[in-house]
PDB file of N, CA and C in Angstrom:
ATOM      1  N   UNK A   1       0.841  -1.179   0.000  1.00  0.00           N
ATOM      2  CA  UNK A   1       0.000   0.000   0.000  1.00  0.00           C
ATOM      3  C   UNK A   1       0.884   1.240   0.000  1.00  0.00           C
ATOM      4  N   UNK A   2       0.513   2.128  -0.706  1.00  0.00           N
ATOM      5  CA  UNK A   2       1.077   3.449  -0.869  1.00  0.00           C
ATOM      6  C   UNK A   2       1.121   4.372   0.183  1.00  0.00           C
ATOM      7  N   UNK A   3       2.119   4.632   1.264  1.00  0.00           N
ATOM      8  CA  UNK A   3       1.180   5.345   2.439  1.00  0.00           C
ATOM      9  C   UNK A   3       0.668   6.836   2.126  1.00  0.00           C
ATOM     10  N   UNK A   4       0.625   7.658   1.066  1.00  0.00           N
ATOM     11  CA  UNK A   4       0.223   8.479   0.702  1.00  0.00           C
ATOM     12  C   UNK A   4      -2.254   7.949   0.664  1.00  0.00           C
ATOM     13  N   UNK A   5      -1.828   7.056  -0.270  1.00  0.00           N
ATOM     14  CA  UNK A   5      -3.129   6.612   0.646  1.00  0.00           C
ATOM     15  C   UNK A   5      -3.991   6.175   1.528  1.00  0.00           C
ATOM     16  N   UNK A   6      -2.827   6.186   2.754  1.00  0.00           N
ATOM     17  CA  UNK A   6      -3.517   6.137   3.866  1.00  0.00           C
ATOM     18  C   UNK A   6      -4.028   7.548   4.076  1.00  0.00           C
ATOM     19  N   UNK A   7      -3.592   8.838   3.753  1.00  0.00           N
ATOM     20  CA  UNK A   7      -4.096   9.896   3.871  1.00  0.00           C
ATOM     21  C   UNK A   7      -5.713  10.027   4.152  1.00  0.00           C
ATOM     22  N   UNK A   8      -6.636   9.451   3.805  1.00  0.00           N
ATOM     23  CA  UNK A   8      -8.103   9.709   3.453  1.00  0.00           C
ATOM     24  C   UNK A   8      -8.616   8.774   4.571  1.00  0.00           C
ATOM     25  N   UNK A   9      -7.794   8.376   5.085  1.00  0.00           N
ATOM     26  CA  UNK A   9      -8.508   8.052   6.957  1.00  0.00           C
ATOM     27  C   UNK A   9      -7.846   8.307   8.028  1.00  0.00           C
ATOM     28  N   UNK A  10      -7.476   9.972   7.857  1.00  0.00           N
ATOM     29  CA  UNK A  10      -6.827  10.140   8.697  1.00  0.00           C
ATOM     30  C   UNK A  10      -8.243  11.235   9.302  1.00  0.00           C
ATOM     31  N   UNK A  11      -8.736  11.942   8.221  1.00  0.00           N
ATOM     32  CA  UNK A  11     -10.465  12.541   8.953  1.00  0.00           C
ATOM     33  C   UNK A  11     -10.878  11.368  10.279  1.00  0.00           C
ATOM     34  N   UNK A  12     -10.959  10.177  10.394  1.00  0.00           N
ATOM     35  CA  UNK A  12     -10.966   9.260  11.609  1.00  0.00           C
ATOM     36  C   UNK A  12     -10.367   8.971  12.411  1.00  0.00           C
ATOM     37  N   UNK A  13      -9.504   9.675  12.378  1.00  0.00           N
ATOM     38  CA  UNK A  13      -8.074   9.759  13.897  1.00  0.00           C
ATOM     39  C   UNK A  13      -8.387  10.518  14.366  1.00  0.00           C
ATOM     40  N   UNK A  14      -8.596  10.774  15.733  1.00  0.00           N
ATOM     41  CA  UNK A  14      -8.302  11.928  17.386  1.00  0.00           C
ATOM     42  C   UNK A  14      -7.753  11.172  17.845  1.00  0.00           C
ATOM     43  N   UNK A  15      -7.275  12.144  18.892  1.00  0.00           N
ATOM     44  CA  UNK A  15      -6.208  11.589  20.534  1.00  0.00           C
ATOM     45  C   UNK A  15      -7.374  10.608  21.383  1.00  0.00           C
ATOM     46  N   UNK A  16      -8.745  11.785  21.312  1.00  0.00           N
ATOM     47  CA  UNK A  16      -9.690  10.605  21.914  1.00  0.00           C
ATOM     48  C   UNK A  16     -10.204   9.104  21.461  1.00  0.00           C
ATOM     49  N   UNK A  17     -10.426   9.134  19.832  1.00  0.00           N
ATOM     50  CA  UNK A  17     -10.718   7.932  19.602  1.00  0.00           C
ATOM     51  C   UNK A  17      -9.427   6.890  19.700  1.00  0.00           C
ATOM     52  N   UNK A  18      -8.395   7.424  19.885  1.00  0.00           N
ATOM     53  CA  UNK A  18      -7.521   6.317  19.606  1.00  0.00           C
ATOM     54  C   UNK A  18      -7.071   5.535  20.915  1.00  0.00           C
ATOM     55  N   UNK A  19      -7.207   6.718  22.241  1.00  0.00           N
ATOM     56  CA  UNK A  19      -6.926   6.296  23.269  1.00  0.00           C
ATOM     57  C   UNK A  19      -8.306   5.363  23.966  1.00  0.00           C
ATOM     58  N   UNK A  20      -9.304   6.018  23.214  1.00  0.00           N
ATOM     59  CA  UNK A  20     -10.714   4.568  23.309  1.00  0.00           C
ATOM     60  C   UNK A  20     -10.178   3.348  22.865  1.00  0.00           C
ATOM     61  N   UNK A  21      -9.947   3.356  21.620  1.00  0.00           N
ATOM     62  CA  UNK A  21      -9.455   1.859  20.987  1.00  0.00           C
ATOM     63  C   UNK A  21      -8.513   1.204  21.693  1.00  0.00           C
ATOM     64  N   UNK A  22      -7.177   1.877  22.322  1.00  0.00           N
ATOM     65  CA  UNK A  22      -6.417   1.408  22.773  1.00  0.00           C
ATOM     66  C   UNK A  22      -6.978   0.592  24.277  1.00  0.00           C
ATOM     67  N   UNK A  23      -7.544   1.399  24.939  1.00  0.00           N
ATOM     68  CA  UNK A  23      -8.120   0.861  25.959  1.00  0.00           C
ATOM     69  C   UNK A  23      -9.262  -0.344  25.823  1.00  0.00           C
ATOM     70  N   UNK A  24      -9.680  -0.297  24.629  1.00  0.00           N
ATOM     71  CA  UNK A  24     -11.057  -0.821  24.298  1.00  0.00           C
ATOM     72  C   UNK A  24     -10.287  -2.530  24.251  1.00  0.00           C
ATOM     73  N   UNK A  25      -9.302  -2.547  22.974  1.00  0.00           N
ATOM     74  CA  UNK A  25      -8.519  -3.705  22.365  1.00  0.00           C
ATOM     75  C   UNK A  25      -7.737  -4.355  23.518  1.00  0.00           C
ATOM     76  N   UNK A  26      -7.096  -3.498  24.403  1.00  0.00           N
ATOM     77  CA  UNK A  26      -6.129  -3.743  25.139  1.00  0.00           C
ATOM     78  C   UNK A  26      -4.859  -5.311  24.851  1.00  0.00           C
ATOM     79  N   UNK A  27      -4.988  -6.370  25.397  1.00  0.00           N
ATOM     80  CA  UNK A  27      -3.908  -7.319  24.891  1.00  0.00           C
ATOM     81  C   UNK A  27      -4.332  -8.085  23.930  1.00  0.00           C
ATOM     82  N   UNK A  28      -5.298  -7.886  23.196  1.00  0.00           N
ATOM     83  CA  UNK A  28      -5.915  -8.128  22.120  1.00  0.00           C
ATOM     84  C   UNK A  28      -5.146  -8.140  20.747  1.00  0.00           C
ATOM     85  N   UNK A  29      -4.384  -7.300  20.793  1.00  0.00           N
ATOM     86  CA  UNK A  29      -3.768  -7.157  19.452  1.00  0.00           C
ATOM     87  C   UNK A  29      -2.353  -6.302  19.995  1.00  0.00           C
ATOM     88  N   UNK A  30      -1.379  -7.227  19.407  1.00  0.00           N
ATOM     89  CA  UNK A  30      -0.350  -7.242  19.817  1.00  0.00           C
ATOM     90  C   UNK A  30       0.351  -6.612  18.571  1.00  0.00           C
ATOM     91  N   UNK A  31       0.217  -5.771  18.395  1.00  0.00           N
ATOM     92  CA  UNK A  31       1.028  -4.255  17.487  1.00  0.00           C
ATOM     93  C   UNK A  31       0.101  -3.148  18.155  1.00  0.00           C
ATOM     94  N   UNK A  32      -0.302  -3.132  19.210  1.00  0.00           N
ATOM     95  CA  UNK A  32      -1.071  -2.154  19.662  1.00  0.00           C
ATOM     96  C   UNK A  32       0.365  -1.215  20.522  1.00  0.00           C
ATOM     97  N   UNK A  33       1.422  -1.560  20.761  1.00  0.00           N
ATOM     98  CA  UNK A  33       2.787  -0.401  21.083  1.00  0.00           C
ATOM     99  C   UNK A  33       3.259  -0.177  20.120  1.00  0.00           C
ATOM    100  N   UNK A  34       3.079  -0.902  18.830  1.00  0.00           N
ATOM    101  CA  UNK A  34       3.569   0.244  17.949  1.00  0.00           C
ATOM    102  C   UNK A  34       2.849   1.178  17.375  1.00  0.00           C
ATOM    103  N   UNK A  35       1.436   1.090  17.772  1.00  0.00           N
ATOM    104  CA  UNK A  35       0.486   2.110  17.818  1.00  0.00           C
ATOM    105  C   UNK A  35       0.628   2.713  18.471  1.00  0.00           C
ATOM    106  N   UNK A  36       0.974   3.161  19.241  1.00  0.00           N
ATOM    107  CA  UNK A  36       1.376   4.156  20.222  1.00  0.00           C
ATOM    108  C   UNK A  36       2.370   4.595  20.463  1.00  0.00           C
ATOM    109  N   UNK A  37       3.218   3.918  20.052  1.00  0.00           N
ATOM    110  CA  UNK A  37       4.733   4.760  19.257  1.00  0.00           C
ATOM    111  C   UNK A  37       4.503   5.846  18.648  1.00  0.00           C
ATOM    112  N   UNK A  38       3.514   5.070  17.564  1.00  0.00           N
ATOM    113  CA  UNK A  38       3.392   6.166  16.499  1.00  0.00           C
ATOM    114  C   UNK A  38       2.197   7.191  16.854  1.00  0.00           C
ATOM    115  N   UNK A  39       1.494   7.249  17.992  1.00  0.00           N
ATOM    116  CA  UNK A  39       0.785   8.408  18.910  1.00  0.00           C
ATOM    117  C   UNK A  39       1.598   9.156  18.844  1.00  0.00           C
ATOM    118  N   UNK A  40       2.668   8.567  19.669  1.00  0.00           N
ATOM    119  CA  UNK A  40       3.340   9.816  20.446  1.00  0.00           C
ATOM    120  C   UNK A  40       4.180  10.466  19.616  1.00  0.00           C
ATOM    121  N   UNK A  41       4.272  10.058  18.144  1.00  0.00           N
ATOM    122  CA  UNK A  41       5.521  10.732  17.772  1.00  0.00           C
ATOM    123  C   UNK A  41       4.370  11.265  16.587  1.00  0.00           C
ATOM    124  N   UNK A  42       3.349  11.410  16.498  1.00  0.00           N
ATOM    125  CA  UNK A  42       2.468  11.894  15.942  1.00  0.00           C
ATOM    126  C   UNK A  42       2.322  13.454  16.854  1.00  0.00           C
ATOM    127  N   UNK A  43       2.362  13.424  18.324  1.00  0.00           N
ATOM    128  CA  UNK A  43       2.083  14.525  18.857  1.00  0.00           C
ATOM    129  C   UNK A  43       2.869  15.356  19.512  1.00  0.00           C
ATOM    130  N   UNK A  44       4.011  15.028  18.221  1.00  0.00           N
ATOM    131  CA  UNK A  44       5.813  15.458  18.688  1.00  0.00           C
ATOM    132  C   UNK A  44       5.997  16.649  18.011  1.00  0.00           C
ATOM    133  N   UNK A  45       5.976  17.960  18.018  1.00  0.00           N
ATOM    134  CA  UNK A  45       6.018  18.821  17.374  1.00  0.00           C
ATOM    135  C   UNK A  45       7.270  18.812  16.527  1.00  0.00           C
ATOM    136  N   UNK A  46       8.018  18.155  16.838  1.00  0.00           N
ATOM    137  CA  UNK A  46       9.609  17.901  15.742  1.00  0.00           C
ATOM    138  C   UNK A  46       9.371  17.067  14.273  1.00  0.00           C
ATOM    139  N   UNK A  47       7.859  15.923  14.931  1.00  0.00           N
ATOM    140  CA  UNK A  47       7.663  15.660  14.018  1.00  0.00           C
ATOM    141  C   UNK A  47       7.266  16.033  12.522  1.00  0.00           C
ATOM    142  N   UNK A  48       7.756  16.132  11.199  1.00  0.00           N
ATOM    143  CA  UNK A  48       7.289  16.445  10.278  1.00  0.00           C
ATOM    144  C   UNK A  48       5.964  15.733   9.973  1.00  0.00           C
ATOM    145  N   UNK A  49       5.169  17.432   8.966  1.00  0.00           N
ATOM    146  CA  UNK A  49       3.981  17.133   8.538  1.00  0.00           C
ATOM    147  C   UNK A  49       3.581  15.567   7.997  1.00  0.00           C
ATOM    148  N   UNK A  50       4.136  15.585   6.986  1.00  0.00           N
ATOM    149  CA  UNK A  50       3.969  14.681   6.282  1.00  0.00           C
ATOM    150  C   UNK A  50       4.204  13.448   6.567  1.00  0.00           C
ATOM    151  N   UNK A  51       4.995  13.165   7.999  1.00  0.00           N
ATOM    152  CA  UNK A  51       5.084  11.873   8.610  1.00  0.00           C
ATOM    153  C   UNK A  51       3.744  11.720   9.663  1.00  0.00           C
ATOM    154  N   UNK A  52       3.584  13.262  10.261  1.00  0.00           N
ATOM    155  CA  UNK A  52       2.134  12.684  10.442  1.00  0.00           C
ATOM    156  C   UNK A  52       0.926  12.889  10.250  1.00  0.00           C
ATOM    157  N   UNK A  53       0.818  12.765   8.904  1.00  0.00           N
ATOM    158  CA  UNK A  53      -0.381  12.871   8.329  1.00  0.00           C
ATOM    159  C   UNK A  53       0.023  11.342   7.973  1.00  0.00           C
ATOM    160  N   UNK A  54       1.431  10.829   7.806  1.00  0.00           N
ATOM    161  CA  UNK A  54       0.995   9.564   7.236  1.00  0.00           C
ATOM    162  C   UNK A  54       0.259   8.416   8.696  1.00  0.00           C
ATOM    163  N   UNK A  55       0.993   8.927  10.088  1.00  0.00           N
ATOM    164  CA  UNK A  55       0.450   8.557  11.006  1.00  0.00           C
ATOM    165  C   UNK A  55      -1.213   8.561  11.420  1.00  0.00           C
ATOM    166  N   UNK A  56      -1.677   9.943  10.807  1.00  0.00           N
ATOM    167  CA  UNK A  56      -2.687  10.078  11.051  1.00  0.00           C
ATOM    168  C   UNK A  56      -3.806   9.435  10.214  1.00  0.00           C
ATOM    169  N   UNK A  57      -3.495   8.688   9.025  1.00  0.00           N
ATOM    170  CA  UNK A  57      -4.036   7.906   8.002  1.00  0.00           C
ATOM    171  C   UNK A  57      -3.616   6.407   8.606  1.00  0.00           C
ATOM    172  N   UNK A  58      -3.008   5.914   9.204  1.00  0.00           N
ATOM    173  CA  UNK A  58      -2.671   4.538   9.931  1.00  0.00           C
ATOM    174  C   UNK A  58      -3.459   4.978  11.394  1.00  0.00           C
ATOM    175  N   UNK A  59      -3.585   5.761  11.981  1.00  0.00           N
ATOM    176  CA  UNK A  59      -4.093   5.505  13.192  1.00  0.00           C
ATOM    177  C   UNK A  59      -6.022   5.682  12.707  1.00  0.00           C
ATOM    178  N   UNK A  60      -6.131   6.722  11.452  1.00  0.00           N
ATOM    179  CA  UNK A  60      -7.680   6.625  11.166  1.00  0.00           C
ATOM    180  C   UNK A  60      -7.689   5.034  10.834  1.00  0.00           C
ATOM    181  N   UNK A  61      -7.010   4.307  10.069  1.00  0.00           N
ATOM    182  CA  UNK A  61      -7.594   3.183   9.976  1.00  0.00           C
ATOM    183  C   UNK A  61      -8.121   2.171  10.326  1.00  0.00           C
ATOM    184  N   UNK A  62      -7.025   2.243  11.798  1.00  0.00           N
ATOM    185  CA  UNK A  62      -6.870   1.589  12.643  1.00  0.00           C
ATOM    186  C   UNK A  62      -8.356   1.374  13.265  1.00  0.00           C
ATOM    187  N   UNK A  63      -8.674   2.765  13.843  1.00  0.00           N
ATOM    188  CA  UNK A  63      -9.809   3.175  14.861  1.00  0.00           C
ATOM    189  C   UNK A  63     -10.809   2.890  14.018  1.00  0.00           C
ATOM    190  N   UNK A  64     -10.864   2.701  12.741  1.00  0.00           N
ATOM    191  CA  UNK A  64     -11.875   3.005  11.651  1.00  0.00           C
ATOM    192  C   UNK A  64     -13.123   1.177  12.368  1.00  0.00           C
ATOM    193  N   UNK A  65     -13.953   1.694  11.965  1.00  0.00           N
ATOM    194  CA  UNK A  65     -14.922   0.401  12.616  1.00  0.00           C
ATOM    195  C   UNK A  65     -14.760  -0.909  11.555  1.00  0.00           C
ATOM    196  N   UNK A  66     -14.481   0.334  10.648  1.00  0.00           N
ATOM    197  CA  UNK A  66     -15.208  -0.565   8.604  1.00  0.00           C
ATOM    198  C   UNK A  66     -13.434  -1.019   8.232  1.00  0.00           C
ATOM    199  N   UNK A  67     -13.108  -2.135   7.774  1.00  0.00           N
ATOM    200  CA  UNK A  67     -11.930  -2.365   7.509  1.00  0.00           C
ATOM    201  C   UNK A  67     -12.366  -3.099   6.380  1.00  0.00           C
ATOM    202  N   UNK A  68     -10.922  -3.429   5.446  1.00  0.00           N
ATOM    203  CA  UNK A  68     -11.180  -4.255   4.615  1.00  0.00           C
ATOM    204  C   UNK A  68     -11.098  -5.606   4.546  1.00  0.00           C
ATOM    205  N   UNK A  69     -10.781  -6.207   5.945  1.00  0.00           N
ATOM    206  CA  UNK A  69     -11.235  -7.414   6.843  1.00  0.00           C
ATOM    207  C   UNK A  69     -11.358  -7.178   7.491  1.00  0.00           C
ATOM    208  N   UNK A  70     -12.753  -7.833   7.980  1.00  0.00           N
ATOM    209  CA  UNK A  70     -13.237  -7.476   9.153  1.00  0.00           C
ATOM    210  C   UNK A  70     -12.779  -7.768  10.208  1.00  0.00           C
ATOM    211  N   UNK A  71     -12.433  -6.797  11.577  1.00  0.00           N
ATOM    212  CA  UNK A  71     -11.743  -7.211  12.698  1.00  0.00           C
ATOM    213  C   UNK A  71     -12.647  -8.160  13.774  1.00  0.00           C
ATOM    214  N   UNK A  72     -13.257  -8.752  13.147  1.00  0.00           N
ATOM    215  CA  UNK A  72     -14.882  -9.576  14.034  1.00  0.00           C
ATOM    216  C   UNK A  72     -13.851 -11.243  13.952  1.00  0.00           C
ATOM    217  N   UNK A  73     -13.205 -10.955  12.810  1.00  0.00           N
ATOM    218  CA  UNK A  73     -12.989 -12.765  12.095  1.00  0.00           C
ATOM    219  C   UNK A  73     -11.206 -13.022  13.093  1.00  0.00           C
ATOM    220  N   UNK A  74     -11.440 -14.056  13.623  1.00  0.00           N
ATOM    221  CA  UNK A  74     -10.119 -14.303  14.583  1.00  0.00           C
ATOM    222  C   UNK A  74      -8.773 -14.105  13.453  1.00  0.00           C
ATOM    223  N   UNK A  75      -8.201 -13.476  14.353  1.00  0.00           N
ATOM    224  CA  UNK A  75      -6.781 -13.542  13.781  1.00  0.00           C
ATOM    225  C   UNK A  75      -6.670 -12.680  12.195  1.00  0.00           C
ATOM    226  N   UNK A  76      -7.226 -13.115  11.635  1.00  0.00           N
ATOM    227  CA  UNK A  76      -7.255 -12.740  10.208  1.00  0.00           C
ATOM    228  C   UNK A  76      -7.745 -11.139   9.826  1.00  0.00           C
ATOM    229  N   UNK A  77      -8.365 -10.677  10.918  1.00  0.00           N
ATOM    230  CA  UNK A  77      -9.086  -9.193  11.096  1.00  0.00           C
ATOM    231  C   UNK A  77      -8.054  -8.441  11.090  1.00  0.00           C
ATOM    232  N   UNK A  78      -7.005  -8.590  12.289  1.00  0.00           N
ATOM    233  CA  UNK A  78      -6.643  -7.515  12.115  1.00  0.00           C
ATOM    234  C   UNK A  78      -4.955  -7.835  11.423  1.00  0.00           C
ATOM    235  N   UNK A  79      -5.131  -8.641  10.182  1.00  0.00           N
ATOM    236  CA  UNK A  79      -3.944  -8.431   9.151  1.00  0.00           C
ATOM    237  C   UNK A  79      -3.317  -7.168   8.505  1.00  0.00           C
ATOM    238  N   UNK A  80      -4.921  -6.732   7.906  1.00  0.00           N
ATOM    239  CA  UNK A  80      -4.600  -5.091   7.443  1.00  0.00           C
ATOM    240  C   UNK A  80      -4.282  -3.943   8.054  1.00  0.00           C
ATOM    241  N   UNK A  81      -4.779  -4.371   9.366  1.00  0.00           N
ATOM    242  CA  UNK A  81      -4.559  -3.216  10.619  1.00  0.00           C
ATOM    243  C   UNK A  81      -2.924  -3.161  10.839  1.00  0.00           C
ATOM    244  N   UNK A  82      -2.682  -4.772  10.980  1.00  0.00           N
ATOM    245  CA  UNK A  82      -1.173  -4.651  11.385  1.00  0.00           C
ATOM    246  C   UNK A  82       0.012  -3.853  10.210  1.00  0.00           C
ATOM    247  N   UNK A  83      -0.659  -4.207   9.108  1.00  0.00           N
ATOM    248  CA  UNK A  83       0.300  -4.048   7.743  1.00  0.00           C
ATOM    249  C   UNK A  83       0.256  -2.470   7.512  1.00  0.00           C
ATOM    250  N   UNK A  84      -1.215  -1.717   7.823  1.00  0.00           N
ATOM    251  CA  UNK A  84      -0.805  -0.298   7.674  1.00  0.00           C
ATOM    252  C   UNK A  84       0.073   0.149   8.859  1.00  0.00           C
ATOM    253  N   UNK A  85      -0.522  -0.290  10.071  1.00  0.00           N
ATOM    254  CA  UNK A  85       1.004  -0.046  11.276  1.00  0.00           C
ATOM    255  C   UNK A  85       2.132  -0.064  10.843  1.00  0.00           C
ATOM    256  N   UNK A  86       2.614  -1.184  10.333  1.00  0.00           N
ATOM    257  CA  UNK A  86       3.726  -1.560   9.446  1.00  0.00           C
ATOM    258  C   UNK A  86       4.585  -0.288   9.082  1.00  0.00           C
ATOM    259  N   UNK A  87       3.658  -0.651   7.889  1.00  0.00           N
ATOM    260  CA  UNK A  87       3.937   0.389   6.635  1.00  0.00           C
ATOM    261  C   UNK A  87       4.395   2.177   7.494  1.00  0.00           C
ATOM    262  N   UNK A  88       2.807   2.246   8.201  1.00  0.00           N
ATOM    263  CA  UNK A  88       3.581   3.880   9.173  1.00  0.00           C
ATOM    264  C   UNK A  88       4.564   3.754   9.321  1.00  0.00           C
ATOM    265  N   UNK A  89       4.971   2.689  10.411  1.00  0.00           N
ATOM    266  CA  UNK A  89       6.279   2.391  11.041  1.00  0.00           C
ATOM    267  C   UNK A  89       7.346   2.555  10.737  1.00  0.00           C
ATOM    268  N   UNK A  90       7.244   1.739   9.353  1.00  0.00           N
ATOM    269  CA  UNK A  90       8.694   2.528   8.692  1.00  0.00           C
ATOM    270  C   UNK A  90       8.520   3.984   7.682  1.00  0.00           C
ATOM    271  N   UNK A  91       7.709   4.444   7.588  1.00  0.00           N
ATOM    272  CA  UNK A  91       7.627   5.627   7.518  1.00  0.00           C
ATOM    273  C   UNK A  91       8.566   6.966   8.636  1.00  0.00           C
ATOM    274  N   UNK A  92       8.001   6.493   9.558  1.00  0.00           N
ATOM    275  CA  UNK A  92       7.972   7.102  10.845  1.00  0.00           C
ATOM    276  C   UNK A  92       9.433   7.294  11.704  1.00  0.00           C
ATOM    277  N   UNK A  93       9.811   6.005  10.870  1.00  0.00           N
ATOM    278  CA  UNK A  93      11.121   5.587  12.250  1.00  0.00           C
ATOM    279  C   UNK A  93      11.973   6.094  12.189  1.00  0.00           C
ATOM    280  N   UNK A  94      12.043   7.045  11.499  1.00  0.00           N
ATOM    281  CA  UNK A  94      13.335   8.380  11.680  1.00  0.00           C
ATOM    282  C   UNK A  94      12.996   9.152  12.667  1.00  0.00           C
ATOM    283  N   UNK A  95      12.064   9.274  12.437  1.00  0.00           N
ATOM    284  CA  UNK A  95      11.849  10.275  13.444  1.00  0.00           C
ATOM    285  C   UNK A  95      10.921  10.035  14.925  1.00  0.00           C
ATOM    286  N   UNK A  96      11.001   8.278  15.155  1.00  0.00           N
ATOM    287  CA  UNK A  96      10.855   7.863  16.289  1.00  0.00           C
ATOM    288  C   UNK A  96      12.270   7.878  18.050  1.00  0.00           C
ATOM    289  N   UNK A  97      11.446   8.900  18.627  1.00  0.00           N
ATOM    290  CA  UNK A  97      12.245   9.086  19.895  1.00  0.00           C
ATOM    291  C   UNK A  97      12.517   8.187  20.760  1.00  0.00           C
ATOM    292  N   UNK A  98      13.105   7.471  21.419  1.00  0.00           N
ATOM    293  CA  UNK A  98      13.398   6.915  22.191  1.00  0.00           C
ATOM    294  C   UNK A  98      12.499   7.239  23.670  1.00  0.00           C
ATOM    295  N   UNK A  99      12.025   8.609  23.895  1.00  0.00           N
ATOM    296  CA  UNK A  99      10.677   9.063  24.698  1.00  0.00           C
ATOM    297  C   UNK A  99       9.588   8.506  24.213  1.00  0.00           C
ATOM    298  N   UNK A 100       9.367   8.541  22.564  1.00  0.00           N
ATOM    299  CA  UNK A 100       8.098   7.679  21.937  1.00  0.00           C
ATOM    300  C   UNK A 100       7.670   6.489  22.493  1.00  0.00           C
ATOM    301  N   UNK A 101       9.225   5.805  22.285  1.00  0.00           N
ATOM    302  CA  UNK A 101       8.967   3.781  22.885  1.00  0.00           C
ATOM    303  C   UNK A 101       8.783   4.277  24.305  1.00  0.00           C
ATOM    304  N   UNK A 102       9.341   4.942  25.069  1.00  0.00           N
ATOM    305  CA  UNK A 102       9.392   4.850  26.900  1.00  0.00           C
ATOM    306  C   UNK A 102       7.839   5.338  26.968  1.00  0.00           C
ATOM    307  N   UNK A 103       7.057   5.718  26.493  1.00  0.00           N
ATOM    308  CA  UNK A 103       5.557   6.701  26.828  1.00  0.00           C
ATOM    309  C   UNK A 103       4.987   5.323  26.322  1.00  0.00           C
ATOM    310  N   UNK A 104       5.157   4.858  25.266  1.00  0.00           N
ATOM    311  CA  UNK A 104       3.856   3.061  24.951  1.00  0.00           C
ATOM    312  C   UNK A 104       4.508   2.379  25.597  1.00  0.00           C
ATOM    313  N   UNK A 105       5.492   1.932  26.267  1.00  0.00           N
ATOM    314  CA  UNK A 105       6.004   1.161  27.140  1.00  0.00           C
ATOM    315  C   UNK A 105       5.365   1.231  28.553  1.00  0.00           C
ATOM    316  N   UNK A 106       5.039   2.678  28.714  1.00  0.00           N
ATOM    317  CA  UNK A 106       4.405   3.182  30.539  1.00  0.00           C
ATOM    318  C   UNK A 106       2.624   2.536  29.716  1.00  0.00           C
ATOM    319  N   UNK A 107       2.660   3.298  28.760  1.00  0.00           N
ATOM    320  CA  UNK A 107       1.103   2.991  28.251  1.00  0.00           C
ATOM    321  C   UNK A 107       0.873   1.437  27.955  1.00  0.00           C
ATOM    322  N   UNK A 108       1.307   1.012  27.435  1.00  0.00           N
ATOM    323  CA  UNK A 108       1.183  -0.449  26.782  1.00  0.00           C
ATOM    324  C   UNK A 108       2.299  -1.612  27.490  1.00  0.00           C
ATOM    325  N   UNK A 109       2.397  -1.735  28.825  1.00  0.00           N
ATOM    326  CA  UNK A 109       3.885  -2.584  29.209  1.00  0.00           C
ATOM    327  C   UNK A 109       3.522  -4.137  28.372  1.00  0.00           C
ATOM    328  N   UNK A 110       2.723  -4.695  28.000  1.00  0.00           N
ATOM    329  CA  UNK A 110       2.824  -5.867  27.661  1.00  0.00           C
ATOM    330  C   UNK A 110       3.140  -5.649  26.530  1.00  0.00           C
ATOM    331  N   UNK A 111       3.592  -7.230  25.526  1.00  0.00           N
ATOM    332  CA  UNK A 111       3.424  -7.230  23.958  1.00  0.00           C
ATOM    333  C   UNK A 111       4.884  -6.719  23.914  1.00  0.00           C
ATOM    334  N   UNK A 112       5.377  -6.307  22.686  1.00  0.00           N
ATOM    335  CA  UNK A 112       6.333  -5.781  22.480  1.00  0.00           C
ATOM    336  C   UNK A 112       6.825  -5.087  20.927  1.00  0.00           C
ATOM    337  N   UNK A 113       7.472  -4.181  20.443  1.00  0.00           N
ATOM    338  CA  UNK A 113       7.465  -3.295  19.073  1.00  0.00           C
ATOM    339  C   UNK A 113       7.688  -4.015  18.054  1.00  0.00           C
ATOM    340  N   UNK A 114       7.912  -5.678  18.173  1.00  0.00           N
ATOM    341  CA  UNK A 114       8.280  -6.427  16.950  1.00  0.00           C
ATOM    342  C   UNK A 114       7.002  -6.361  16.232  1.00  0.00           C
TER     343      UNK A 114
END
């Protein structure tokens, strides 16, 4: 996927919906710290635009209800979820802080950034 088109679900990202989901999913889905990596370095003012808008198109997706598998079906739901994480991820990881991982680490201690 192009992360330029993740752009068009990023209108479905807030701080509030995401910190719902996070709480909602909790050890449920285990790329949920690198979701929150990419929170925090989403609400990093160093961060460049364009890294997070691409964040903000991976975290709309994320939160998004409607996926293009459904997150209802075990295991297999949240494939696409993980792969746009992914994809942010390495977008992102230049300009991921070492404060980023320590803040989803206090937020998220289980699971881990693999």
């Amino acid at each position: 996927m192009n992360p330029l088109k993740l752009l068009k679900y990023a209108k479905f990202f807030s701080s509030d919906k995401f910190m719902h989901f996070a709480n909602g999913v909790g050890k449920n889905v285990v790329f949920l710290r690198r979701a929150c990596i990419l929170f925090y370095c989403f609400r990093d003012p160093d961060t460049p635009k364009y890294v997070k808008a691409v964040i903000a198109g991976a975290l709309g997706y994320l939160v998004l209800p409607i996926d293009v598998i459904s997150d209802r079906i075990p295991f297999a739901g949240w494939i696409d979820d993980a792969a746009v994480i992914a994809l942010a991820f390495k977008v992102a990881n230049r300009f991921i802080k070492p404060m980023h991982r320590d803040q989803a680490q206090k937020l998220i201690p289980f699971g881990s950034e693999d």
